[in-house]
N, C-alpha and C. Protein backbone atom coordinates (compact mmCIF):
# COMPACT_ATOMS: atom_id res chain seq x y z
N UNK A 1 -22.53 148.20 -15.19
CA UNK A 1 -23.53 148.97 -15.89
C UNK A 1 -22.83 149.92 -16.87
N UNK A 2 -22.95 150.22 -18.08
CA UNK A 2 -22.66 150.93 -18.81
C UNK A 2 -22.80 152.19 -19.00
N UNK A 3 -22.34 153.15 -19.45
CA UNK A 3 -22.22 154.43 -19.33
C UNK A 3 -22.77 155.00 -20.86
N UNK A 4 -23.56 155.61 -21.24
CA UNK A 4 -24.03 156.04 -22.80
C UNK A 4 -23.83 158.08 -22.67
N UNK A 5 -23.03 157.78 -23.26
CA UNK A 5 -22.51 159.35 -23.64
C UNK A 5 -23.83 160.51 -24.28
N UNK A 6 -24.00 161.14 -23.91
CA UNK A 6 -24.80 162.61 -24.36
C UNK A 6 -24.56 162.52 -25.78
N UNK A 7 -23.37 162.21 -26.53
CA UNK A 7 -23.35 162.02 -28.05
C UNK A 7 -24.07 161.25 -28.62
N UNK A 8 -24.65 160.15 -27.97
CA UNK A 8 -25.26 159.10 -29.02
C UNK A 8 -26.51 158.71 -28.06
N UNK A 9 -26.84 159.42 -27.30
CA UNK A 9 -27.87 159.14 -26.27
C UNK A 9 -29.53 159.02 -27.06
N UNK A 10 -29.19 159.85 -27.89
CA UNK A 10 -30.45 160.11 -28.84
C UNK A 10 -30.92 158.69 -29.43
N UNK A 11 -29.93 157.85 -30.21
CA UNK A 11 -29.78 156.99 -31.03
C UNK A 11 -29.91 155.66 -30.16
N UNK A 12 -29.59 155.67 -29.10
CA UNK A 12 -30.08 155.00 -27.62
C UNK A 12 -30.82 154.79 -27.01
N UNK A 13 -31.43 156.04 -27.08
CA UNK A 13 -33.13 156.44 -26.85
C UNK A 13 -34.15 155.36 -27.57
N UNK A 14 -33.94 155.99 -29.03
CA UNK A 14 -35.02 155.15 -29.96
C UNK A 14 -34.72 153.93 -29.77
N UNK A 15 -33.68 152.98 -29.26
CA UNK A 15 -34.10 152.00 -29.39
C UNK A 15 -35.15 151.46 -28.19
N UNK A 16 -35.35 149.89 -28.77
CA UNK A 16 -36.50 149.25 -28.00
C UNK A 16 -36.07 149.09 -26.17
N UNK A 17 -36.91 149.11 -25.63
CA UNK A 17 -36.44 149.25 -23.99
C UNK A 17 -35.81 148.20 -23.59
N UNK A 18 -35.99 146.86 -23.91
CA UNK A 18 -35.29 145.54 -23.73
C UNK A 18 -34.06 145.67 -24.22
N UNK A 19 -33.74 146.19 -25.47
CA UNK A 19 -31.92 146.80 -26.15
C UNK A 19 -31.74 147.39 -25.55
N UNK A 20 -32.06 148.14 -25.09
CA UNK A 20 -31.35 149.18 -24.24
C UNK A 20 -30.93 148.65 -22.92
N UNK A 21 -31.99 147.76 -22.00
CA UNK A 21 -31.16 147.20 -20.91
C UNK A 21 -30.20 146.01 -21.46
N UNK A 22 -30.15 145.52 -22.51
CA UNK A 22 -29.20 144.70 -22.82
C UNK A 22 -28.01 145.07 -22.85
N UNK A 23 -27.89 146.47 -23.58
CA UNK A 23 -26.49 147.12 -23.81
C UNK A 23 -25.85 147.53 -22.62
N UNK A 24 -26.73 147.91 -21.35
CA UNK A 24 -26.32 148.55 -20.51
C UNK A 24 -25.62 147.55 -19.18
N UNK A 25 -26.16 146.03 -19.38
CA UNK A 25 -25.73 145.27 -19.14
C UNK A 25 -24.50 144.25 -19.12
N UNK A 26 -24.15 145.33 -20.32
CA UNK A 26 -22.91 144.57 -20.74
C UNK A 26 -21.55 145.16 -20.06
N UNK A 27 -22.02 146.19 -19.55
CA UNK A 27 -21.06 147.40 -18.93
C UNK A 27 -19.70 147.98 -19.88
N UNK A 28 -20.08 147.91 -20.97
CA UNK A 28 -19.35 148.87 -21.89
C UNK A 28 -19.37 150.05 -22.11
N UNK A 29 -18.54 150.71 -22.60
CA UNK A 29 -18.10 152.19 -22.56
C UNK A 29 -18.94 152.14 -23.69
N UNK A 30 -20.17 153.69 -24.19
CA UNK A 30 -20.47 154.24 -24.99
C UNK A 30 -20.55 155.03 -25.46
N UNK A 31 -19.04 155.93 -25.98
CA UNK A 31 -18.99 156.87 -26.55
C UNK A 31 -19.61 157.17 -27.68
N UNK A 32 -19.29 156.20 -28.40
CA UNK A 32 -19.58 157.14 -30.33
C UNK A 32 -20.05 156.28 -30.55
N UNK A 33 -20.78 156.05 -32.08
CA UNK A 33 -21.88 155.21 -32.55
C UNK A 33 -21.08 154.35 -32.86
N UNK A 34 -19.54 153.83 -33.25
CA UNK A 34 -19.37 152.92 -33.30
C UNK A 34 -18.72 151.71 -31.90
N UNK A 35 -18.70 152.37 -31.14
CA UNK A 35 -18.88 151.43 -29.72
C UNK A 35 -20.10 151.29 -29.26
N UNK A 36 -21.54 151.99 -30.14
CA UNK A 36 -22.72 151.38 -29.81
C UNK A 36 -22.93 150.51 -30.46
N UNK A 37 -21.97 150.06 -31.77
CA UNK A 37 -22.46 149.28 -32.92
C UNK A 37 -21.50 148.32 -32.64
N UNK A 38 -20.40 148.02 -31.72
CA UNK A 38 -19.91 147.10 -31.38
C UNK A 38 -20.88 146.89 -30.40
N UNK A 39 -21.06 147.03 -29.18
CA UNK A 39 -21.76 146.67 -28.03
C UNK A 39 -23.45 145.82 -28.80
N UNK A 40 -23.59 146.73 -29.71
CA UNK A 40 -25.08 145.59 -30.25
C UNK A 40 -24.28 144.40 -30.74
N UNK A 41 -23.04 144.71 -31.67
CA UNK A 41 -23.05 143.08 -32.03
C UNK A 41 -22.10 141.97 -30.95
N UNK A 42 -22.25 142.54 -29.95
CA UNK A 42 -21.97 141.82 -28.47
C UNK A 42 -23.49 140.86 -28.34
N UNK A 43 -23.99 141.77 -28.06
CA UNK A 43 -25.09 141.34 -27.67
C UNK A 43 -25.81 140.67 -28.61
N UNK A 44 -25.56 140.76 -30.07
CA UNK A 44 -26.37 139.89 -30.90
C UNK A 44 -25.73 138.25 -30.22
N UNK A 45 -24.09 138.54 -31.17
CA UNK A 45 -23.24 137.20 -30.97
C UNK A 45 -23.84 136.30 -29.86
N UNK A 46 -24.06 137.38 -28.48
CA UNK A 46 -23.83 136.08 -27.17
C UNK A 46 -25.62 135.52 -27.17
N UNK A 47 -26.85 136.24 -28.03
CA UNK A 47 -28.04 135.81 -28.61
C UNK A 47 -27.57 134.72 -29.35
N UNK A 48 -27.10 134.40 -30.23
CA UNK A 48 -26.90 133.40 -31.23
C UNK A 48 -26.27 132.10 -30.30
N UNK A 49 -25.91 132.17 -29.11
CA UNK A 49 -25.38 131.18 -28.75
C UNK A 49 -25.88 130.24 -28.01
């Protein structure tokens, strides 16, 4: 299960509730918006497959 930092929690928030358990699924570290913006295109990539 993934961990979403108080820094970008906001930006985490708004998204849709299904993204959000996706990301959290992936059990990646979420510090800063750009390990949220890797972790989405995790989750796009393994969509496309």
């Amino acid at each position: 299960m993934s961990v979403v930092s108080p820094n970008i929690r906001d930006k985490f928030d708004s998204m849709p509730q299904n993204l959000q358990q996706a990301l959290l699924d992936t059990g990646m570290q979420l510090d800063t918006l750009a390990d949220l913006m890797a972790c989405l295109e995790r989750v796009i990539a393994e969509n496309e497959k």
